[in-house]
N, C-alpha and C. Protein backbone atom coordinates (compact mmCIF):
# COMPACT_ATOMS: atom_id res chain seq x y z
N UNK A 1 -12.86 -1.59 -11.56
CA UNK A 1 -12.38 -1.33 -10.21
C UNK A 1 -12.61 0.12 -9.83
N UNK A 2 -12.63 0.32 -8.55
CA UNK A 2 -12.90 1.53 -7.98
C UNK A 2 -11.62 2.37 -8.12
N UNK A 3 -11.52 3.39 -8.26
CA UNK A 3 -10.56 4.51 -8.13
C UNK A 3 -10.79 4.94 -6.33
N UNK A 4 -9.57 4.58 -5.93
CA UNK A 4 -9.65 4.24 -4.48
C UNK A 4 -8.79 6.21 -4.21
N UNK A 5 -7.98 6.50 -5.07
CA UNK A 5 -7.29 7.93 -4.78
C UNK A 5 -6.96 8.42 -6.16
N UNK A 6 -7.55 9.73 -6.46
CA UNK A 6 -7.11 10.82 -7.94
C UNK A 6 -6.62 12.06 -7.44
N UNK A 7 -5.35 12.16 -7.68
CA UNK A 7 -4.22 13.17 -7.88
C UNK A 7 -4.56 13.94 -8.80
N UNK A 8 -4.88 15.17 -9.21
CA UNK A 8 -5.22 15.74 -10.35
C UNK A 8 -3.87 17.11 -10.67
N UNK A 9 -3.23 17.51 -11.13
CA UNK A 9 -2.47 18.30 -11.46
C UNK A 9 -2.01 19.29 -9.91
N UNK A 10 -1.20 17.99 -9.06
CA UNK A 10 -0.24 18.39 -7.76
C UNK A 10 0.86 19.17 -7.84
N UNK A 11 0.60 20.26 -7.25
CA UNK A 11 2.32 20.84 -7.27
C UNK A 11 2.44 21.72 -6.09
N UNK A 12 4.16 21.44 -5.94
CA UNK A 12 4.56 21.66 -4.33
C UNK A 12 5.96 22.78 -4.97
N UNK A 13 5.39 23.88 -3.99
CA UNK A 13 7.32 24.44 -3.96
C UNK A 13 7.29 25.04 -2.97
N UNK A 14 8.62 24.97 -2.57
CA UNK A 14 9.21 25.37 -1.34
C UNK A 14 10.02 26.58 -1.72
N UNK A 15 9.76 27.29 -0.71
CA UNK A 15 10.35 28.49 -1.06
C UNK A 15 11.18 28.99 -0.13
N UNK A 16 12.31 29.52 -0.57
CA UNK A 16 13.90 29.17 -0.25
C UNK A 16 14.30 31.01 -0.02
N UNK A 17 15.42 31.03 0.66
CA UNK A 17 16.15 32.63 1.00
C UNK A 17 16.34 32.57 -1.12
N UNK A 18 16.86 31.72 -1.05
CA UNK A 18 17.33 31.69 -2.51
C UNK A 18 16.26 32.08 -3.62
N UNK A 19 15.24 31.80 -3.21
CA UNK A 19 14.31 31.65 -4.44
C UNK A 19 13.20 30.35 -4.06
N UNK A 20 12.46 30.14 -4.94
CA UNK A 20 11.20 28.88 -5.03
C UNK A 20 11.68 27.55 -5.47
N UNK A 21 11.56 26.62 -5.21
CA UNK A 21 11.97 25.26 -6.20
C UNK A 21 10.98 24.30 -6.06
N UNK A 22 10.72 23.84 -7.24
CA UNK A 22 9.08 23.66 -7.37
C UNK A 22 9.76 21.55 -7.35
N UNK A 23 9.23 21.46 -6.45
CA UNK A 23 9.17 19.93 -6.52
C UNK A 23 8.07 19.10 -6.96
N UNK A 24 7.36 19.30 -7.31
CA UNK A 24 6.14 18.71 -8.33
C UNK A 24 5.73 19.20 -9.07
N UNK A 25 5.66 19.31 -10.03
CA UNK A 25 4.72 19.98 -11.19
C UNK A 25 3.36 19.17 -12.07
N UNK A 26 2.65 19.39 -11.41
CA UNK A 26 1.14 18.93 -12.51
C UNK A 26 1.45 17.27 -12.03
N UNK A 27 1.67 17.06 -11.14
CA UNK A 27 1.60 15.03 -11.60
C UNK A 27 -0.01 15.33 -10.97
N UNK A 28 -0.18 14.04 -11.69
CA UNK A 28 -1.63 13.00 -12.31
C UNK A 28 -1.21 11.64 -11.76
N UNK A 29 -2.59 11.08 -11.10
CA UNK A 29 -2.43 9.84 -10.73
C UNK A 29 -3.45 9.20 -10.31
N UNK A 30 -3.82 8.09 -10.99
CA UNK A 30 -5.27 7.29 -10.24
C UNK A 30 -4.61 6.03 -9.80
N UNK A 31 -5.25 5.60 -8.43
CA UNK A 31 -4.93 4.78 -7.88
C UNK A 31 -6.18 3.75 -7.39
N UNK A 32 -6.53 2.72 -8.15
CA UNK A 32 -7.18 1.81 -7.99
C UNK A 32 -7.26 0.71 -6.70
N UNK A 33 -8.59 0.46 -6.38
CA UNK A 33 -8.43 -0.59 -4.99
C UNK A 33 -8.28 -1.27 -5.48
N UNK A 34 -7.12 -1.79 -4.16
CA UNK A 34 -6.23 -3.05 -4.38
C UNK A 34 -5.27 -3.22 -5.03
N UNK A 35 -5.24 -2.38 -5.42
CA UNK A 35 -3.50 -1.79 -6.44
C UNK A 35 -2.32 -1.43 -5.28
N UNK A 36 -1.20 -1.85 -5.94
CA UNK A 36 0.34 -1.79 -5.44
C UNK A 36 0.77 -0.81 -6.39
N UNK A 37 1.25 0.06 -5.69
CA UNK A 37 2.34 1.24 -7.15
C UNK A 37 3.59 1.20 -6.63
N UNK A 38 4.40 1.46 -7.66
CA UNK A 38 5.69 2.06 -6.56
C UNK A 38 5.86 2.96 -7.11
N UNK A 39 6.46 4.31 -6.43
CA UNK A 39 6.95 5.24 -7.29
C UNK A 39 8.50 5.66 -7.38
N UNK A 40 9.14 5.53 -8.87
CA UNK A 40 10.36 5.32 -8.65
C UNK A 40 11.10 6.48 -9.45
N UNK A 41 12.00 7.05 -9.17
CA UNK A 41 12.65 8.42 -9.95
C UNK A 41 14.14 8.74 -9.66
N UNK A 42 14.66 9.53 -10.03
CA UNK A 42 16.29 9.85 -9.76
C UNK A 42 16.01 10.90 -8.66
N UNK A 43 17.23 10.94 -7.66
CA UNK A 43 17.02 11.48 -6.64
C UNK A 43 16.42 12.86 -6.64
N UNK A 44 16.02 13.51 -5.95
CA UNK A 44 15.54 14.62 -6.05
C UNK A 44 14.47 14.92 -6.98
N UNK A 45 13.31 14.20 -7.55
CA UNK A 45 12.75 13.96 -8.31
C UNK A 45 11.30 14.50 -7.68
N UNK A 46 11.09 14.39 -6.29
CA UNK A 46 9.67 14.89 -6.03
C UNK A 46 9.12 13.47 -5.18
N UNK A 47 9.65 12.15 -5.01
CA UNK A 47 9.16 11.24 -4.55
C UNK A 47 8.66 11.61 -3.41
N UNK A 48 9.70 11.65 -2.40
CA UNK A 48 9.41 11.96 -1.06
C UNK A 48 8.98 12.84 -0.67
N UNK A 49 8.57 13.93 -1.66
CA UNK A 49 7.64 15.60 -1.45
C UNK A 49 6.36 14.64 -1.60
N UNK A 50 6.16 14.25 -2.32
CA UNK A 50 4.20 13.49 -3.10
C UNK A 50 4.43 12.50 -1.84
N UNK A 51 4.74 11.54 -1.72
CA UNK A 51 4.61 10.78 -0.41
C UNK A 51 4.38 11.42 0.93
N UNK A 52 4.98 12.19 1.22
CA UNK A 52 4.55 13.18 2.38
C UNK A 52 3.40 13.52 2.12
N UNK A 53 3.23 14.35 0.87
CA UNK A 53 1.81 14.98 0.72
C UNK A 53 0.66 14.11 1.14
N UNK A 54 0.47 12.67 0.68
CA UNK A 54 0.06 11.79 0.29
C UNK A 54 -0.41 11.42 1.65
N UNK A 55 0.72 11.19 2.42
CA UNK A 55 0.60 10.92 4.30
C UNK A 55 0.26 11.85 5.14
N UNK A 56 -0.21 13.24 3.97
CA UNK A 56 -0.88 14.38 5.53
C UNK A 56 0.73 15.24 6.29
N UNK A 57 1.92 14.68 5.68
CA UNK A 57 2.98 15.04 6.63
C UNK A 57 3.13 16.56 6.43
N UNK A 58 2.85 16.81 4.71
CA UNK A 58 3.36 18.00 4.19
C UNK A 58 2.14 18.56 3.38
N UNK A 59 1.96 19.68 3.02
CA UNK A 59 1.04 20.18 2.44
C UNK A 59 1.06 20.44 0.89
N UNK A 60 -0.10 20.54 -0.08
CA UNK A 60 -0.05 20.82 -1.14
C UNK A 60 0.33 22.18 -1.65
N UNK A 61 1.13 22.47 -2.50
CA UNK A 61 0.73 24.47 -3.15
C UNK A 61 -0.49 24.02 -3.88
N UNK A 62 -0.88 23.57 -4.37
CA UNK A 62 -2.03 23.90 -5.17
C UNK A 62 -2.23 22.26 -5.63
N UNK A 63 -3.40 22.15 -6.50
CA UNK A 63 -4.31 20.68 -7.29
C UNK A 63 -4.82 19.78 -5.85
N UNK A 64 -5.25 18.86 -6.36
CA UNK A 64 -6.26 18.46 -5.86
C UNK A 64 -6.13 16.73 -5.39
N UNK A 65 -6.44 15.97 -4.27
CA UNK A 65 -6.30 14.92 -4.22
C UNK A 65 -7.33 14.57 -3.20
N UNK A 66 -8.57 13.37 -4.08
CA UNK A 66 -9.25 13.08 -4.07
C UNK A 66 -9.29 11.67 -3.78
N UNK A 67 -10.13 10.99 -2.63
CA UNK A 67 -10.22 9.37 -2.31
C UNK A 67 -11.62 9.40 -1.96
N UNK A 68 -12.25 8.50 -2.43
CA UNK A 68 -13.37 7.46 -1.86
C UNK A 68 -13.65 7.09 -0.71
N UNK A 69 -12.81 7.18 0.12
CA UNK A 69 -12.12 6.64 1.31
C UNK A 69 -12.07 7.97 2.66
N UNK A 70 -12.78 8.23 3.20
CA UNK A 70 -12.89 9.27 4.16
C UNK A 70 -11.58 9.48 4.83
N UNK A 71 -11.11 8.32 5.31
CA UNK A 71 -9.70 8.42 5.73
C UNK A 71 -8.75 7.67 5.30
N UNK A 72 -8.37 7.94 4.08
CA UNK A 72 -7.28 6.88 3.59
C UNK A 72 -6.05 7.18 4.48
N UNK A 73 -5.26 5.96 4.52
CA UNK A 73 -3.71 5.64 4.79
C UNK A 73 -2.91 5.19 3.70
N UNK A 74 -1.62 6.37 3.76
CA UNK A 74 -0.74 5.81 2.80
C UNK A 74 0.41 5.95 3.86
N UNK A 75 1.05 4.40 3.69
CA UNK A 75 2.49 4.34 4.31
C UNK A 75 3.44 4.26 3.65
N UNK A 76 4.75 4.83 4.20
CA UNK A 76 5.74 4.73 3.67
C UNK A 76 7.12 4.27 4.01
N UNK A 77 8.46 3.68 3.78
CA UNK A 77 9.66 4.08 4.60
C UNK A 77 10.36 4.98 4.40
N UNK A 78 10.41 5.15 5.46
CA UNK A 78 11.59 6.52 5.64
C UNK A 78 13.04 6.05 4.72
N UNK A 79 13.73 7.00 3.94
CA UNK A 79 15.38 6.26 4.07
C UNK A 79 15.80 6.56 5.21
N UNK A 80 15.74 7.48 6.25
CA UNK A 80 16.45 6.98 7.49
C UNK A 80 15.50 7.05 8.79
N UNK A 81 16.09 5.92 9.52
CA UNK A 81 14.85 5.20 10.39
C UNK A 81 14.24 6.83 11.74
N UNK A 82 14.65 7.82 12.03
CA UNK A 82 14.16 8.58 12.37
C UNK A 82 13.42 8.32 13.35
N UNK A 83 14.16 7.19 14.28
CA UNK A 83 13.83 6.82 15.83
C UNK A 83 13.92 7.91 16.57
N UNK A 84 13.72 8.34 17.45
CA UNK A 84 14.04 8.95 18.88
C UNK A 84 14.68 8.17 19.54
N UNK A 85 16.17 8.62 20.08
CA UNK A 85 16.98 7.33 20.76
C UNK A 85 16.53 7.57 22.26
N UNK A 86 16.02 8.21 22.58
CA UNK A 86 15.93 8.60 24.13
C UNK A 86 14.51 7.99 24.48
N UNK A 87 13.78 7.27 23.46
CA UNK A 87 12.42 6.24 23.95
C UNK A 87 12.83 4.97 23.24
N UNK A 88 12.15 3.90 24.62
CA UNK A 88 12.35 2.79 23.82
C UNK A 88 11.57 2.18 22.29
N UNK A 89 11.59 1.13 21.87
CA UNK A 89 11.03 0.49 20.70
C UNK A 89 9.48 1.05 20.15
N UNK A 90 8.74 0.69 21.62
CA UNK A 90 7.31 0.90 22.26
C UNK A 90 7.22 2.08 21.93
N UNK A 91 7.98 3.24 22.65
CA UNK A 91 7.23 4.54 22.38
C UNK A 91 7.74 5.07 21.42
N UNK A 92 8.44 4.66 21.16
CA UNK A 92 8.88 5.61 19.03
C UNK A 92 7.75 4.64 18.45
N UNK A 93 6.80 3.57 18.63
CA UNK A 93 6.22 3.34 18.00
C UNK A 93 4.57 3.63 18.17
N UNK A 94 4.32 3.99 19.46
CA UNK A 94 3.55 4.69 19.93
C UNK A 94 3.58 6.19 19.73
N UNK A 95 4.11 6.93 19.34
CA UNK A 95 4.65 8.31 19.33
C UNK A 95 3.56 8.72 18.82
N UNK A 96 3.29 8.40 17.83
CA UNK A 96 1.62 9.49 16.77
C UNK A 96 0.84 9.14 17.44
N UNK A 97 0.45 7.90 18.32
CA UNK A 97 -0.80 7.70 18.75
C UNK A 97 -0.84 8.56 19.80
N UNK A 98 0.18 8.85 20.87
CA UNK A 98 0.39 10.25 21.73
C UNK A 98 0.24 11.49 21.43
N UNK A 99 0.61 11.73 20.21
CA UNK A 99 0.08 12.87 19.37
C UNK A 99 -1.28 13.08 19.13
N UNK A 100 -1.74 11.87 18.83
CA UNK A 100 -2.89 12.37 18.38
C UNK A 100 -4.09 12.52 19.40
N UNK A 101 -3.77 11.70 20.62
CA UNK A 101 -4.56 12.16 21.97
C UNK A 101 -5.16 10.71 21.95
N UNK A 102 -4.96 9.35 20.88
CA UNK A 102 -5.67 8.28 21.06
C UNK A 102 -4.70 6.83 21.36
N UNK A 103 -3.75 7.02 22.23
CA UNK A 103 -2.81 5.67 22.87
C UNK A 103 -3.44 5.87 24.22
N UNK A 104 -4.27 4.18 23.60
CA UNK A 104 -5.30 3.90 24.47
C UNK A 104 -4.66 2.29 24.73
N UNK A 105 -5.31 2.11 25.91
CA UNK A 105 -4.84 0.58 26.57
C UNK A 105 -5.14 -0.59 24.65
N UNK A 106 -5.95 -0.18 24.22
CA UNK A 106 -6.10 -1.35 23.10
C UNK A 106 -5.39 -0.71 22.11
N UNK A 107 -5.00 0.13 21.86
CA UNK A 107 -3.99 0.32 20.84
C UNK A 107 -2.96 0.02 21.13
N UNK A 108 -2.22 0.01 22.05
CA UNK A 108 -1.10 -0.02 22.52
C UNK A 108 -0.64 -1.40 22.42
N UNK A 109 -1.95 -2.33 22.93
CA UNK A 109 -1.70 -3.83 22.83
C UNK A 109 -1.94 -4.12 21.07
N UNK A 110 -2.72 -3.95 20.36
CA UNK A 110 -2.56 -3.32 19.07
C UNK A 110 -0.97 -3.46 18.32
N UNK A 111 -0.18 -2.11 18.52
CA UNK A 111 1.15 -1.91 18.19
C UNK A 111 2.57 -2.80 19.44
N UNK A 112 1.88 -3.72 20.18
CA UNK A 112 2.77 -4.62 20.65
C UNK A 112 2.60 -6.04 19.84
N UNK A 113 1.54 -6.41 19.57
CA UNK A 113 0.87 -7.22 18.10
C UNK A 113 1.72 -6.88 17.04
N UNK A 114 1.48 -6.01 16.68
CA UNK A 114 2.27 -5.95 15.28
C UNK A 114 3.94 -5.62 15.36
N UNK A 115 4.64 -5.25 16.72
CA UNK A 115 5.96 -5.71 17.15
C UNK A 115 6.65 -7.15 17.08
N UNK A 116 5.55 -7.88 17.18
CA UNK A 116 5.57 -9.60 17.60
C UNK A 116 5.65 -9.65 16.53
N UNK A 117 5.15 -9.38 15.46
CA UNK A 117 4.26 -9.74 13.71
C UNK A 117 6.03 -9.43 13.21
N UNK A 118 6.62 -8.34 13.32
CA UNK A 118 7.56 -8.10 12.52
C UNK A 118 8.82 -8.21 13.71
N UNK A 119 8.87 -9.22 14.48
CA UNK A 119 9.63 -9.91 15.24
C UNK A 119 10.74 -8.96 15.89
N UNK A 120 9.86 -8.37 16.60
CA UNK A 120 10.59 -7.59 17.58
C UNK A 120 10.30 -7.21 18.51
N UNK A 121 9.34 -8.33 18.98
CA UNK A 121 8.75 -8.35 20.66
C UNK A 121 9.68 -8.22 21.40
N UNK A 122 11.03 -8.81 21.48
CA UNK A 122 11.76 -8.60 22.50
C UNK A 122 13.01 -7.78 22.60
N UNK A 123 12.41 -6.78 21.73
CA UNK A 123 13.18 -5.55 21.49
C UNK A 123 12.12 -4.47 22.08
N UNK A 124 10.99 -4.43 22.35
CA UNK A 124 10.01 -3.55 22.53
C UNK A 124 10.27 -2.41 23.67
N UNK A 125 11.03 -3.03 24.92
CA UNK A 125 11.90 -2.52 25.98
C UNK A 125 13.49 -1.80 26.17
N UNK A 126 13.97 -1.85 24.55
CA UNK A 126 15.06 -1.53 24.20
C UNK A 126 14.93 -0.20 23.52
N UNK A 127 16.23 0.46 23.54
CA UNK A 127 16.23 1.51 23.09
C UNK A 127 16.98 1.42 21.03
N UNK A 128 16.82 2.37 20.27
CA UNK A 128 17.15 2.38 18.85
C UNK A 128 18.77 1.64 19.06
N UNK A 129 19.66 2.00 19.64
CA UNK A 129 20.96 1.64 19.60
C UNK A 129 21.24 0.20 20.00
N UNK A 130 20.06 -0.40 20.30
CA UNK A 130 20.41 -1.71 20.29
C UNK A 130 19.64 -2.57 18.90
N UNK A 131 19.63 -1.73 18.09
CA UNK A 131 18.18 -2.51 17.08
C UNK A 131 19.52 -2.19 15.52
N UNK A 132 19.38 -3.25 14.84
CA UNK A 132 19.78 -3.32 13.80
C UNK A 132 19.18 -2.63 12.47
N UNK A 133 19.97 -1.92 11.60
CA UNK A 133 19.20 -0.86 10.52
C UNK A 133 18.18 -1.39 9.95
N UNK A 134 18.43 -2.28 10.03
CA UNK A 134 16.58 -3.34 9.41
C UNK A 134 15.79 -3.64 10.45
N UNK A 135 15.60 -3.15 11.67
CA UNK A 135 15.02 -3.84 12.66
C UNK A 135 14.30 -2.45 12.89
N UNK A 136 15.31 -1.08 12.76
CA UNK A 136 14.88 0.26 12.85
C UNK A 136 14.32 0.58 11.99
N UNK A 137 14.19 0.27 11.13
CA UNK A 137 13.01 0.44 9.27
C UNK A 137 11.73 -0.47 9.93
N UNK A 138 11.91 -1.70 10.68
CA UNK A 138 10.63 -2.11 11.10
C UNK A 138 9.59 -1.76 11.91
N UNK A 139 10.54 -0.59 12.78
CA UNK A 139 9.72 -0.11 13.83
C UNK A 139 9.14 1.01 13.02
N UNK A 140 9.65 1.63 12.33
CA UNK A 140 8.70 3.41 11.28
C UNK A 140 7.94 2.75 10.53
C-alpha cells in the first residue's frame, strides 16, 4: 500500500509569559491509503496540537510532514461544537468556504447535500440554539 501521509520527528511548543511547553516531541507516523487511525492519549497529551497541525489550523515548530496527495484533508471533531450562534446551520457550515473566497452556487448546494446526508435539512434555516449537542457535532 501507498504511504498516503509521513510525519517524521513533529514537534510543537507554545510559548507562554511562563515559559515554552512543548506539546509534541519527535512523533513519527505513516499513514497508509485507506487506513483508519485513531489517535488516543490522556488529556493534554498533544492530540489536538497534531490534529490541528495535520488540518493546516496550527503550525509546526519544526519536522516534517509529507503526503502523496497535493492536497490532503484531514478531518476532525471538535470536543466543543464551536458554532457561531448569530448564523444559521447553513452559514456556520458554509463559513470556510467564505473564507476561502470559493462559496459558490455549487458548493453551497454541495454542503446542503451533505446537511440532508446527516439529517439536518430542516435545521439548515435554524440557528445553533435550536440544534441538539449531537446535531451541533454534525454540523463541524
Amino acid at each position: 500500500m501507498n504511504n498516503v501521509l509521513k510525519i517524521s520527528n513533529l514537534n510543537k511548543v507554545y510559548y507562554t509569559k511562563l515559559g515554552c511547553v512543548e506539546a509534541l516531541n519527535n512523533v513519527n507516523l505513516d499513514v497508509l491509503e485507506n487506513e483508519i487511525i485513531g489517535i488516543i492519549g490522556n488529556s493534554g497529551c498533544g492530540k489536538s496540537t497534531l490534529l490541528s497541525i495535520l488540518a493546516k489550523l496550527d503550525k509546526e515548530t519544526n519536522g516534517k510532514i509529507k503526503s502523496n496527495k497535493k492536497d490532503y484533508v484531514v478531518g476532525y471533531m471538535l470536543q466543543n461544537d464551536a458554532l457561531f450562534p448569530w448564523l444559521n446551520i447553513l452559514d456556520n457550515a458554509t463559513l470556510g468556504l467564505k473564507i476561502k473566497g470559493i462559496k459558490t452556487k455549487e458548493n453551497i448546494e454541495y454542503t446542503k447535500k451533505l446537511l440532508e446526508a446527516y439529517g439536518l435539512k430542516d435545521f439548515m434555516y435554524k440557528y445553533p440554539s435550536n440544534l441538539s449537542g449531537g446535531m451541533k457535532q454534525r454540523v463541524v
